[in-house]
Each structure stands twice: as structure tokens, then as C-alpha cells.
C-alpha atoms as a PDB file:
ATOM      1  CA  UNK A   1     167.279  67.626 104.001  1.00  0.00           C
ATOM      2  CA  UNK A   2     166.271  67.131 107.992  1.00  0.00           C
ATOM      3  CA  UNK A   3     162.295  67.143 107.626  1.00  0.00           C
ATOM      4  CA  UNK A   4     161.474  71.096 108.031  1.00  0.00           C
ATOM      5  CA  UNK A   5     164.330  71.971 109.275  1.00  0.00           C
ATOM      6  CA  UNK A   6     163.810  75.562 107.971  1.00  0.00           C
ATOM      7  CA  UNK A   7     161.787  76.101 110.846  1.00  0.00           C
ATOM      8  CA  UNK A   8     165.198  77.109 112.199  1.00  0.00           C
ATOM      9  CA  UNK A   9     165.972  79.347 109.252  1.00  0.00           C
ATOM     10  CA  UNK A  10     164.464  82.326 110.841  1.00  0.00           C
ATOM     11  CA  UNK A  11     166.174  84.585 113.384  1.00  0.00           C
ATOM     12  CA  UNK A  12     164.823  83.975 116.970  1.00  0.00           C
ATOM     13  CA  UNK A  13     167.458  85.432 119.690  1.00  0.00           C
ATOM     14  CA  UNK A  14     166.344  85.728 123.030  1.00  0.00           C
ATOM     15  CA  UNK A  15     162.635  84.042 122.440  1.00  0.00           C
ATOM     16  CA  UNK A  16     161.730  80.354 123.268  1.00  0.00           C
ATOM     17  CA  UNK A  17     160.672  77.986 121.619  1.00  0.00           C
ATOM     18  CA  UNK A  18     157.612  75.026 121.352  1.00  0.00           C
ATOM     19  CA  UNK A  19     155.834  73.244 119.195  1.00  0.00           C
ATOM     20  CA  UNK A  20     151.717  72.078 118.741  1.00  0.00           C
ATOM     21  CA  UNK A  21     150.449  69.773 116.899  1.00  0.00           C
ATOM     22  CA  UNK A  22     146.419  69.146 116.766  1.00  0.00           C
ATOM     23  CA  UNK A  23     145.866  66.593 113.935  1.00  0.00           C
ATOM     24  CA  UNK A  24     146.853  67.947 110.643  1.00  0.00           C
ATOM     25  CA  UNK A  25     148.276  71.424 112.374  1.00  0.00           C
ATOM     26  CA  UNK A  26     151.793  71.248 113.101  1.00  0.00           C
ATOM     27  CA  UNK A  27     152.921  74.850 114.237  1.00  0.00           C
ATOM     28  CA  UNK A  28     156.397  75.546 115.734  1.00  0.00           C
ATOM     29  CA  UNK A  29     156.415  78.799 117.679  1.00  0.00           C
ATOM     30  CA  UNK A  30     158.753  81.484 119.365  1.00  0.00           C
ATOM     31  CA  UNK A  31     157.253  83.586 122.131  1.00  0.00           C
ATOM     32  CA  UNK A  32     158.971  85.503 125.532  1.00  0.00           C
ATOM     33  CA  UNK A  33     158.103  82.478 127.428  1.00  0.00           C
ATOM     34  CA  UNK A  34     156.626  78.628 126.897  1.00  0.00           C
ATOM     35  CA  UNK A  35     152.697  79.162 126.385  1.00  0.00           C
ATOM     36  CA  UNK A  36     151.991  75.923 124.925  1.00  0.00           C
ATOM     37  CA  UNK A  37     149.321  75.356 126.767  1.00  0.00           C
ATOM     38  CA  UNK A  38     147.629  78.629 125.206  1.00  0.00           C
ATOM     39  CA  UNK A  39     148.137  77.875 122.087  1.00  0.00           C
ATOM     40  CA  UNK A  40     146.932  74.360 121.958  1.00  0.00           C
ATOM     41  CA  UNK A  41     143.740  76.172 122.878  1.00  0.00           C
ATOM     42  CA  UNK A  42     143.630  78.343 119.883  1.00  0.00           C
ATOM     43  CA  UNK A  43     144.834  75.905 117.808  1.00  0.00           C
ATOM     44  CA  UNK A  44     141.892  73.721 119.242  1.00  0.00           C
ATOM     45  CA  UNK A  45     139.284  76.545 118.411  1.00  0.00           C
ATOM     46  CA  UNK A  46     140.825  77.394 114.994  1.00  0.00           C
ATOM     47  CA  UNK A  47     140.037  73.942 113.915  1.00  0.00           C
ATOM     48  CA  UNK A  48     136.451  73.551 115.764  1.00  0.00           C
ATOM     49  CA  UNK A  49     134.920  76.779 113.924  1.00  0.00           C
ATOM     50  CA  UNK A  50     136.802  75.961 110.449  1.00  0.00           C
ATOM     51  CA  UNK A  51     135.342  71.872 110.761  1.00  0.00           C
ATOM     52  CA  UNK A  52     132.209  73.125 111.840  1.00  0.00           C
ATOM     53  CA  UNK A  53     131.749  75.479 108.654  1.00  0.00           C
ATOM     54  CA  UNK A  54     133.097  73.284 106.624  1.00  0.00           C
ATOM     55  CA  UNK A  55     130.649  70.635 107.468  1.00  0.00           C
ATOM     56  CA  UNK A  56     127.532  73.391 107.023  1.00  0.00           C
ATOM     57  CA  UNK A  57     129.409  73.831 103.408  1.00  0.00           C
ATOM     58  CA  UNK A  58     131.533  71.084 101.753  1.00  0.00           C
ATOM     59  CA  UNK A  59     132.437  73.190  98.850  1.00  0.00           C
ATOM     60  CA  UNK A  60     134.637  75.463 101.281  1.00  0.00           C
ATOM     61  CA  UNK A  61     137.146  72.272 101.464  1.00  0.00           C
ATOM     62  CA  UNK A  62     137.301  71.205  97.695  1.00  0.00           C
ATOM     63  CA  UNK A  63     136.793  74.686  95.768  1.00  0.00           C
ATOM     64  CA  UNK A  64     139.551  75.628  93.651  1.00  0.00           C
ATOM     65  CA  UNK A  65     137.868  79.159  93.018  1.00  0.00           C
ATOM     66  CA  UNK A  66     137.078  82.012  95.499  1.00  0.00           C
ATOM     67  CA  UNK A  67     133.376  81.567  97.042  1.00  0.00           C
ATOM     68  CA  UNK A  68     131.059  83.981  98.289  1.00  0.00           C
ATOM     69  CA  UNK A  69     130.715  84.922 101.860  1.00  0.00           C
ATOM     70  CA  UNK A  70     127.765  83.556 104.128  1.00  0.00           C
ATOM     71  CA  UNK A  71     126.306  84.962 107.178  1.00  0.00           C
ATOM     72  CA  UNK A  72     127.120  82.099 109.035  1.00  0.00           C
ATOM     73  CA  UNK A  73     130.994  82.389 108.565  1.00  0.00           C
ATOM     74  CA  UNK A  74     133.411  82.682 112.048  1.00  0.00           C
ATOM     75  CA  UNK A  75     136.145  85.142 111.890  1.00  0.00           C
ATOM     76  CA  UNK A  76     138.795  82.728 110.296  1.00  0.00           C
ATOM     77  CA  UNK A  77     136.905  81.357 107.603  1.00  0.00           C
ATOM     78  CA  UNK A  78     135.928  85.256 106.514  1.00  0.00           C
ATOM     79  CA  UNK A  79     139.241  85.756 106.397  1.00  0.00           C
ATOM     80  CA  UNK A  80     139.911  82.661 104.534  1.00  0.00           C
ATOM     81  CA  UNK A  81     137.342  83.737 102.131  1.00  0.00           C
ATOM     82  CA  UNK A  82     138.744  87.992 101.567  1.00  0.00           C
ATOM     83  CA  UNK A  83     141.706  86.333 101.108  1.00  0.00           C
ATOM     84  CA  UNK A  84     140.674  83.982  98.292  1.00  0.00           C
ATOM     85  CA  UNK A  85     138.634  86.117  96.576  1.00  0.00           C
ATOM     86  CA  UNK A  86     141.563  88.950  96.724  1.00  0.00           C
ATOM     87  CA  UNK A  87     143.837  86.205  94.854  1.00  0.00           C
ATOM     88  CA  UNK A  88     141.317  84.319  92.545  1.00  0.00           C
ATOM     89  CA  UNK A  89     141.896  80.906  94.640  1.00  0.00           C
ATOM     90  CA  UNK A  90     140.252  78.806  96.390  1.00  0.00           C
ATOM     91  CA  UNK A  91     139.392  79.498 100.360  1.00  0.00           C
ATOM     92  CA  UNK A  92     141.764  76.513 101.843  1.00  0.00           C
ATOM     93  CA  UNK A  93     144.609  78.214  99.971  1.00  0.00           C
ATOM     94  CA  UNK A  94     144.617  80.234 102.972  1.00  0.00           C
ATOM     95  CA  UNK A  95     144.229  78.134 105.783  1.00  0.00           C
ATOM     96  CA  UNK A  96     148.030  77.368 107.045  1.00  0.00           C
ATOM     97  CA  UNK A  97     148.654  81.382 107.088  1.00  0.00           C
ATOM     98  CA  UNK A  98     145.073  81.990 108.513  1.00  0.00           C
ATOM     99  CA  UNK A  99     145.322  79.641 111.771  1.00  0.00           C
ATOM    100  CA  UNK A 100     148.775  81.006 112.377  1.00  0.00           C
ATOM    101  CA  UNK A 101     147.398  84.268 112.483  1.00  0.00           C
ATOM    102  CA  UNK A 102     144.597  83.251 114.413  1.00  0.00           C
ATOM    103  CA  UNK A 103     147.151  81.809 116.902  1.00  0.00           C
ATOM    104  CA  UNK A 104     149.716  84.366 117.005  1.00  0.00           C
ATOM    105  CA  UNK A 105     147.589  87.412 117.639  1.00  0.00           C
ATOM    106  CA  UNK A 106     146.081  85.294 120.189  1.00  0.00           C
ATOM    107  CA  UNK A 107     149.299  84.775 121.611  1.00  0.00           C
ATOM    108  CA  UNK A 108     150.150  88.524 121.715  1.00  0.00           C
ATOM    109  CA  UNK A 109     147.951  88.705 124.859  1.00  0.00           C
ATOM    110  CA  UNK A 110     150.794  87.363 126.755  1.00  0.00           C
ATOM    111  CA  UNK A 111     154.084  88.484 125.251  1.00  0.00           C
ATOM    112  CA  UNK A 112     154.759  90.851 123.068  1.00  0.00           C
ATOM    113  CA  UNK A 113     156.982  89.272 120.145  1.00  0.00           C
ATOM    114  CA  UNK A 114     155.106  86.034 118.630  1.00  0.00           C
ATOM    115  CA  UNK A 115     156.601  83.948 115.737  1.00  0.00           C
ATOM    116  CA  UNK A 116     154.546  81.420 114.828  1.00  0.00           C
ATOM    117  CA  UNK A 117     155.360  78.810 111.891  1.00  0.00           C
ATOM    118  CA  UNK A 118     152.893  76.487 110.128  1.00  0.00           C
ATOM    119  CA  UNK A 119     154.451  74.627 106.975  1.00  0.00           C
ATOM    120  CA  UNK A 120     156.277  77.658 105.820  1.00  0.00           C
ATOM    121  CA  UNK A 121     153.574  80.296 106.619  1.00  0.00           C
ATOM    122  CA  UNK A 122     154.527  82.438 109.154  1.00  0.00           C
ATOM    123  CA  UNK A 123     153.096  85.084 111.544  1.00  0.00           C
ATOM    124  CA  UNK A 124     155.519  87.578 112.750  1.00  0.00           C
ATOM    125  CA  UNK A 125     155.272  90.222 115.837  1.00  0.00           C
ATOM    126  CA  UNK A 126     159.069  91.381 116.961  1.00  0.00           C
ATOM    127  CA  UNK A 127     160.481  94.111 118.643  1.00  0.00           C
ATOM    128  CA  UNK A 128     163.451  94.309 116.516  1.00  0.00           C
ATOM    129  CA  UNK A 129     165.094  93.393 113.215  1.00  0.00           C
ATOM    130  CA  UNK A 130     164.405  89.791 112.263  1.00  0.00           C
ATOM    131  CA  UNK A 131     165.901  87.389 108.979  1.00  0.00           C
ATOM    132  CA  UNK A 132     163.964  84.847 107.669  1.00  0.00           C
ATOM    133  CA  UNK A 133     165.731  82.842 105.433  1.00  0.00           C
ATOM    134  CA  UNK A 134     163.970  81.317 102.424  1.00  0.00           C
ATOM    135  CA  UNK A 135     164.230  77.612 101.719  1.00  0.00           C
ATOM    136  CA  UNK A 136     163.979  77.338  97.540  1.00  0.00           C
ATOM    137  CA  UNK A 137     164.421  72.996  97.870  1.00  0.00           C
ATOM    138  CA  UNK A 138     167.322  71.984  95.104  1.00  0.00           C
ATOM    139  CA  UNK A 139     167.845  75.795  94.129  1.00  0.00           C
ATOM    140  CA  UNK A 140     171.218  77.013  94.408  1.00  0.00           C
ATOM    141  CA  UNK A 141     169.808  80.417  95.743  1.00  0.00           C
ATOM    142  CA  UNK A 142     168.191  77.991  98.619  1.00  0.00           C
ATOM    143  CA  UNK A 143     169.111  78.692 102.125  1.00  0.00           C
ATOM    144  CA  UNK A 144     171.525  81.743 100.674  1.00  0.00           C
ATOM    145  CA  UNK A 145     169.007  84.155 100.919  1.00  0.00           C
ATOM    146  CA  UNK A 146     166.524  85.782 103.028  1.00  0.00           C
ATOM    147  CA  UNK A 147     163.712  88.605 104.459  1.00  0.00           C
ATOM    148  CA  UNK A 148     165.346  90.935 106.557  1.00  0.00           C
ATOM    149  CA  UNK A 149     162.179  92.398 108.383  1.00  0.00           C
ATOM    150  CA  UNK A 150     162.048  95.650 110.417  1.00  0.00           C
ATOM    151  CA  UNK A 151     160.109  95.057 113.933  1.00  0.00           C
ATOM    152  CA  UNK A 152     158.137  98.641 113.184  1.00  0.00           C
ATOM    153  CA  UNK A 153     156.538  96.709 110.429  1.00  0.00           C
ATOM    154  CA  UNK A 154     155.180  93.935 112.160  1.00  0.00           C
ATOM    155  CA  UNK A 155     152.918  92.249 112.669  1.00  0.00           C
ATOM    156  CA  UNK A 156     153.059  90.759 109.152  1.00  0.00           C
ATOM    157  CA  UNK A 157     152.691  87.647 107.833  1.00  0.00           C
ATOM    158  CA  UNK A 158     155.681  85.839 105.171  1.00  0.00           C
ATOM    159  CA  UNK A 159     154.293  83.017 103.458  1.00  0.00           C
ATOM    160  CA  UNK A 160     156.024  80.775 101.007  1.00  0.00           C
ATOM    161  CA  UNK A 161     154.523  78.529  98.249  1.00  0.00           C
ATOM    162  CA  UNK A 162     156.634  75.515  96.002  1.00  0.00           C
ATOM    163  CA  UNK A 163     155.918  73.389  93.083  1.00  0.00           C
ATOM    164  CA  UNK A 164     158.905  71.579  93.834  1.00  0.00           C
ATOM    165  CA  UNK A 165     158.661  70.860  98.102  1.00  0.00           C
ATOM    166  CA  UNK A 166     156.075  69.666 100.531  1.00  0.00           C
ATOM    167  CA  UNK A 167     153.112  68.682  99.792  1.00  0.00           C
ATOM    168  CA  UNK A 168     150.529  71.733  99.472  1.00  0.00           C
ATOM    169  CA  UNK A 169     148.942  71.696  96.246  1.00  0.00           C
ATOM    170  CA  UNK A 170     150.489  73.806  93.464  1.00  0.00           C
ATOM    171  CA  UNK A 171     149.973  74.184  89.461  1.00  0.00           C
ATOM    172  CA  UNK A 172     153.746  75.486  89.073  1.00  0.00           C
ATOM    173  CA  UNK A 173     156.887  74.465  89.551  1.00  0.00           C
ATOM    174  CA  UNK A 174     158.463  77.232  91.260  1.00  0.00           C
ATOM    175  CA  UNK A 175     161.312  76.637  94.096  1.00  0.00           C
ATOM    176  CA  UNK A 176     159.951  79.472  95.947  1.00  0.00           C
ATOM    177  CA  UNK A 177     157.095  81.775  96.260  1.00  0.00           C
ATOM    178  CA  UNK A 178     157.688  84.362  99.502  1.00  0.00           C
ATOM    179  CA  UNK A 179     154.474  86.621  99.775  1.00  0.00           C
ATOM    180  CA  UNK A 180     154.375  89.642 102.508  1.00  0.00           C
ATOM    181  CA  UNK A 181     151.247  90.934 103.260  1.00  0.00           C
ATOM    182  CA  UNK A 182     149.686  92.424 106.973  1.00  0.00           C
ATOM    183  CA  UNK A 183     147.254  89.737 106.413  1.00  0.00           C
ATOM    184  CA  UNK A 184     148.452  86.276 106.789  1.00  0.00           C
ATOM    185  CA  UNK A 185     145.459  84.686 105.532  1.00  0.00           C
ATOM    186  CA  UNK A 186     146.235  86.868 101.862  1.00  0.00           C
ATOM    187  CA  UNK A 187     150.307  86.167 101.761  1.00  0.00           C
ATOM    188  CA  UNK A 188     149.041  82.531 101.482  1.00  0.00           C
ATOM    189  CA  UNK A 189     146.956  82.290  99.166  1.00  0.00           C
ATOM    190  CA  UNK A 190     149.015  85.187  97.157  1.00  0.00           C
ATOM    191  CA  UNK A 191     152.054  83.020  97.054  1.00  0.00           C
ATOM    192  CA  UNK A 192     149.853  79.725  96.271  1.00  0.00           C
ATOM    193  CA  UNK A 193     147.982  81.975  93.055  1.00  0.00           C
ATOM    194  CA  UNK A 194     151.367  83.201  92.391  1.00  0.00           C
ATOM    195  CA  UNK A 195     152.962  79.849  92.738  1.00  0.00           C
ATOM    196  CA  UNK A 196     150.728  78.456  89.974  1.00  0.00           C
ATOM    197  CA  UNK A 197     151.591  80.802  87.344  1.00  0.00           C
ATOM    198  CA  UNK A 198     155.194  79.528  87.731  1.00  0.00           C
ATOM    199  CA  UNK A 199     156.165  76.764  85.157  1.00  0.00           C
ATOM    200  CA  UNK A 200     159.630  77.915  83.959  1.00  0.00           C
ATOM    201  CA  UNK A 201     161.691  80.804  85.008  1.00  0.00           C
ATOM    202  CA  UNK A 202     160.358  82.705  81.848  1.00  0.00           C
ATOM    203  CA  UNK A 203     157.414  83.081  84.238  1.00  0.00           C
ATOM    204  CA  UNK A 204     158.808  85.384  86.532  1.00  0.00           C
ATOM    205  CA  UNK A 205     158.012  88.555  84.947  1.00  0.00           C
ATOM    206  CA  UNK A 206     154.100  87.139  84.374  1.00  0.00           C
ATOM    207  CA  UNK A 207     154.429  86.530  88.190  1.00  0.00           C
ATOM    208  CA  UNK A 208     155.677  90.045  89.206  1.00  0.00           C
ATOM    209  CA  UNK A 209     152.490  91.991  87.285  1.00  0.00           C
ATOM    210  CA  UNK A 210     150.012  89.542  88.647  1.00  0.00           C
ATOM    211  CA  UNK A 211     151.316  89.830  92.430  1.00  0.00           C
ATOM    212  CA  UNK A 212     151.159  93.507  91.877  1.00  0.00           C
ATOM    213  CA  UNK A 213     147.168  93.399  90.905  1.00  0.00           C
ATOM    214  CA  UNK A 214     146.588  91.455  94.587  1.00  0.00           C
ATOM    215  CA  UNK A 215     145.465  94.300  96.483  1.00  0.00           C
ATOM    216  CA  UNK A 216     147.068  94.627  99.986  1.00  0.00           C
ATOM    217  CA  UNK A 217     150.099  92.596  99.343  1.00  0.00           C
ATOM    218  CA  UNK A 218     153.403  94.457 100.065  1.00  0.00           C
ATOM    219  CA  UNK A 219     155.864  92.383  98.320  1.00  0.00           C
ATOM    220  CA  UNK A 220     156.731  89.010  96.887  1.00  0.00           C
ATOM    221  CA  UNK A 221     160.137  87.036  95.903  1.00  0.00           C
ATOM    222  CA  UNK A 222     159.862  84.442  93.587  1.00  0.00           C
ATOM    223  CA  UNK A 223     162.374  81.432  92.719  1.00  0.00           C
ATOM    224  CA  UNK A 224     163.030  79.314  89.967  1.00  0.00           C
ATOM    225  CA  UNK A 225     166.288  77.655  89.877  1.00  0.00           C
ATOM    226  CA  UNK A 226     169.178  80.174  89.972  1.00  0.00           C
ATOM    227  CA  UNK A 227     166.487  82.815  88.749  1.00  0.00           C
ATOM    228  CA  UNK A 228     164.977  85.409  91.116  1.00  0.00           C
ATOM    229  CA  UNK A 229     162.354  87.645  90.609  1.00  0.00           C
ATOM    230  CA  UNK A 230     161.844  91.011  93.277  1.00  0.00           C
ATOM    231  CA  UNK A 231     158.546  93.009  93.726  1.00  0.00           C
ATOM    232  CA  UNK A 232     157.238  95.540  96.380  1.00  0.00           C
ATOM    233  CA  UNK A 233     158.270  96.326 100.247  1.00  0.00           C
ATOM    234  CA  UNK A 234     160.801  93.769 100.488  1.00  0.00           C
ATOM    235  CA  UNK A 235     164.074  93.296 101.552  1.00  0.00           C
ATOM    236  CA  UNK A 236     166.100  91.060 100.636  1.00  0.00           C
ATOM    237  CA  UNK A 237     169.768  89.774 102.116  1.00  0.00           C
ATOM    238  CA  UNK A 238     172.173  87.078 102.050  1.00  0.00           C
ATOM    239  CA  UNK A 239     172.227  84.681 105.170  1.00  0.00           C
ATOM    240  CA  UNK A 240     172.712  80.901 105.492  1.00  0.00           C
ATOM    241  CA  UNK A 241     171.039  77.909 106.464  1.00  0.00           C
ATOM    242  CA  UNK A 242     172.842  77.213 109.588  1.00  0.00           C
ATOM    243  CA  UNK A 243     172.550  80.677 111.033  1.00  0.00           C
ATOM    244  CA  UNK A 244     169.598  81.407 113.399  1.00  0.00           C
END
């Protein structure tokens, strides 16, 4: 498959598109108008405050395992760490979801529908009714299914995690973990906990009950080969991968 080409899996009529890349962050984003210039400035300050902490406190890089909050923490790394603690991970669990929250409700300053995309985490403002079709790697339900999200509910944030794609660290082998949450920051490091209880599709069930103990999460969808597994404020609806 194209190298993230599901970054064109969700539904994006009438909003244009850009992307910005700042070392390791690679975020593709779909606002009224081109503000790349904006958000390579938030993207900039995102990373400044999160490499700052992070050299005041190593562990907040390596820990597998929530840690406590300090008084020295910015905004995004508090986040980072509610979000951990809320799904028993550790903090950088959270960190794709968290910056493109960061970003997006920066963004929102200057138009009023936002989609912003870092490595399948996603930060969603819109107006109207939007499908975000999930991409499950060599499963046959991949690219055949997707979110349909209502505007009213946004902002939101859809975040996927896989065993079997990319290279984010996972202790499962799931195709597919879709978390929704209003908290970006939390659907991330929801669907990476979730992700890691995933070994076999036997594991869906065991997935469902712990996703409903993460406080704040609306919904999840998780994949394992043709097996699917359904919890919470979610809809779900057939779409394709070449439809946008």
C-alpha cells in the first residue's frame, strides 16, 4: 500500500489541504483555507514545551506506566499525563493525538472546520457529517469500513492503534484499534492500552469491558482479521478506500 495513503480515507469536501512536518511530526491537515504557516508554529511550540519537559524528566519519554503530575508540566504534557493515567499507559502513548489537538484547536482561531491527521490520530472540528474510513492493514474488513461522525459532536478526536502496521509500539496484534473520545490526548492512549490486550480475535470481548472502564471515552471499534468488535457512541458504515 502507497505509504499513508489513508490520510485520504477520510471525507474532506470543500476544505483544503497541507501538510507539516517538524522532525519526527508529520501532520496532514484540512482547514477552510492554507494556514501552513500557522501551524508550523504550533507544531514548533508543541515540540519546544514537550522537549523541554522531557529533558527536566527523562522518565516521561521511556515510561511504560502512567506517572504522576509535576508542577512544572505545560498544558500538553498534563494532558499527556490525564490521559495516561486514565488508560494505565505510559505518557508518550499520547503524544501523536495530543499535538494534533494542540494544533487543531489552535487552528480553530482561523476557520471553523479543522481536520488534522498525525499517523492515524486525528483531531476533528466539522460543520457537517464526516466518514472516516478505518485502515485494518491485511484485514479483509480494511478500507470497507468506517466512522460516520455527526458535525454537532465535534470536536472529537478518532485515534487508531495496530499490532500489525506502522511502527508505534504495541503488545497486540490487532489490525485495528479506533478509539473516540472529546479528548484526543485519551483516544490515543485508549486505543494503544486497548491495542495491547489484543493477541487473537478471542480478545475482543476482553477488549470491549476494558475500553468501557476508561472513563471519558465514547466508543471504540476493534479489528482482528475478519472479526469486529463494537462498543459505545459509535457509528459505524460501509465506505471504500478510494472514496474521499
Amino acid at each position: 500500500m502507497e505509504p499513508r495513503a489513508y490520510r485520504h480515507w477520510v471525507e474532506d469536501k470543500g476544505l483544503t489541504h497541507f501538510s507539516v512536518t517538524v522532525k519526527e511530526t508529520d501532520l496532514y491537515i484540512r482547514a477552510s483555507h492554507n494556514l501552513e504557516r500557522k501551524a508550523h508554529r504550533l507544531v514548533q511550540k508543541c515540540r519546544a514545551r514537550l522537549e523541554e519537559y522531557i529533558t527536566r524528566h527523562p522518565a516521561f519519554l521511556t515510561s511504560l506506566e502512567p506517572l504522576p503530575l509535576t508542577e512544572d508540566a505545560p498544558q500538553i504534557v498534563r494532558q499527556m499525563l490525564a490521559a495516561a493515567e486514565a488508560a494505565g499507559v505510559g505518557p508518550m502513548a499520547a503524544v501523536a493525538g495530543a499535538v494534533a489537538e494542540m494544533v487543531g484547536r489552535g487552528l480553530l482561531e482561523f476557520s471553523p472546520e479543522i481536520i488534522v491527521e498525525n499517523g492515524g490520530d486525528i483531531f476533528l472540528k466539522s460543520l457537517s457529517k464526516r466518514t472516516i474510513g478505518i485502515y485494518a492493514g491485511e484485514s479483509p474488513l480494511s478500507g470497507r469500513l468506517g466512522l460516520e461522525i455527526n458535525g454537532r459532536e465535534t470536536p472529537l478526536g478518532i485515534c487508531t492503534s495496530s499490532g500489525t502496521v506502522g511502527h508505534s509500539l504495541s503488545f497486540g496484534t490487532a489490525d485495528a484499534v479506533v478509539a473516540v473520545a472529546p479528548s484526543t490526548a485519551l483516544a490515543d492512549a485508549a486505543a494503544t492500552a486497548i491495542g495491547n490486550l489484543i493477541k487473537d480475535a478471542a480478545d475482543i470481548a476482553g477488549g470491549i469491558d476494558f475500553a468501557k472502564s476508561i472513563k471519558e471515552l465514547q466508543g471504540v471499534a476493534i479489528i482482528k482479521g475478519e472479526h469486529i468488535g463494537l462498543w459505545g457512541e459509535i457509528k459505524l458504515c460501509h465506505t471504500s478506500a478510494d472514496a474521499t
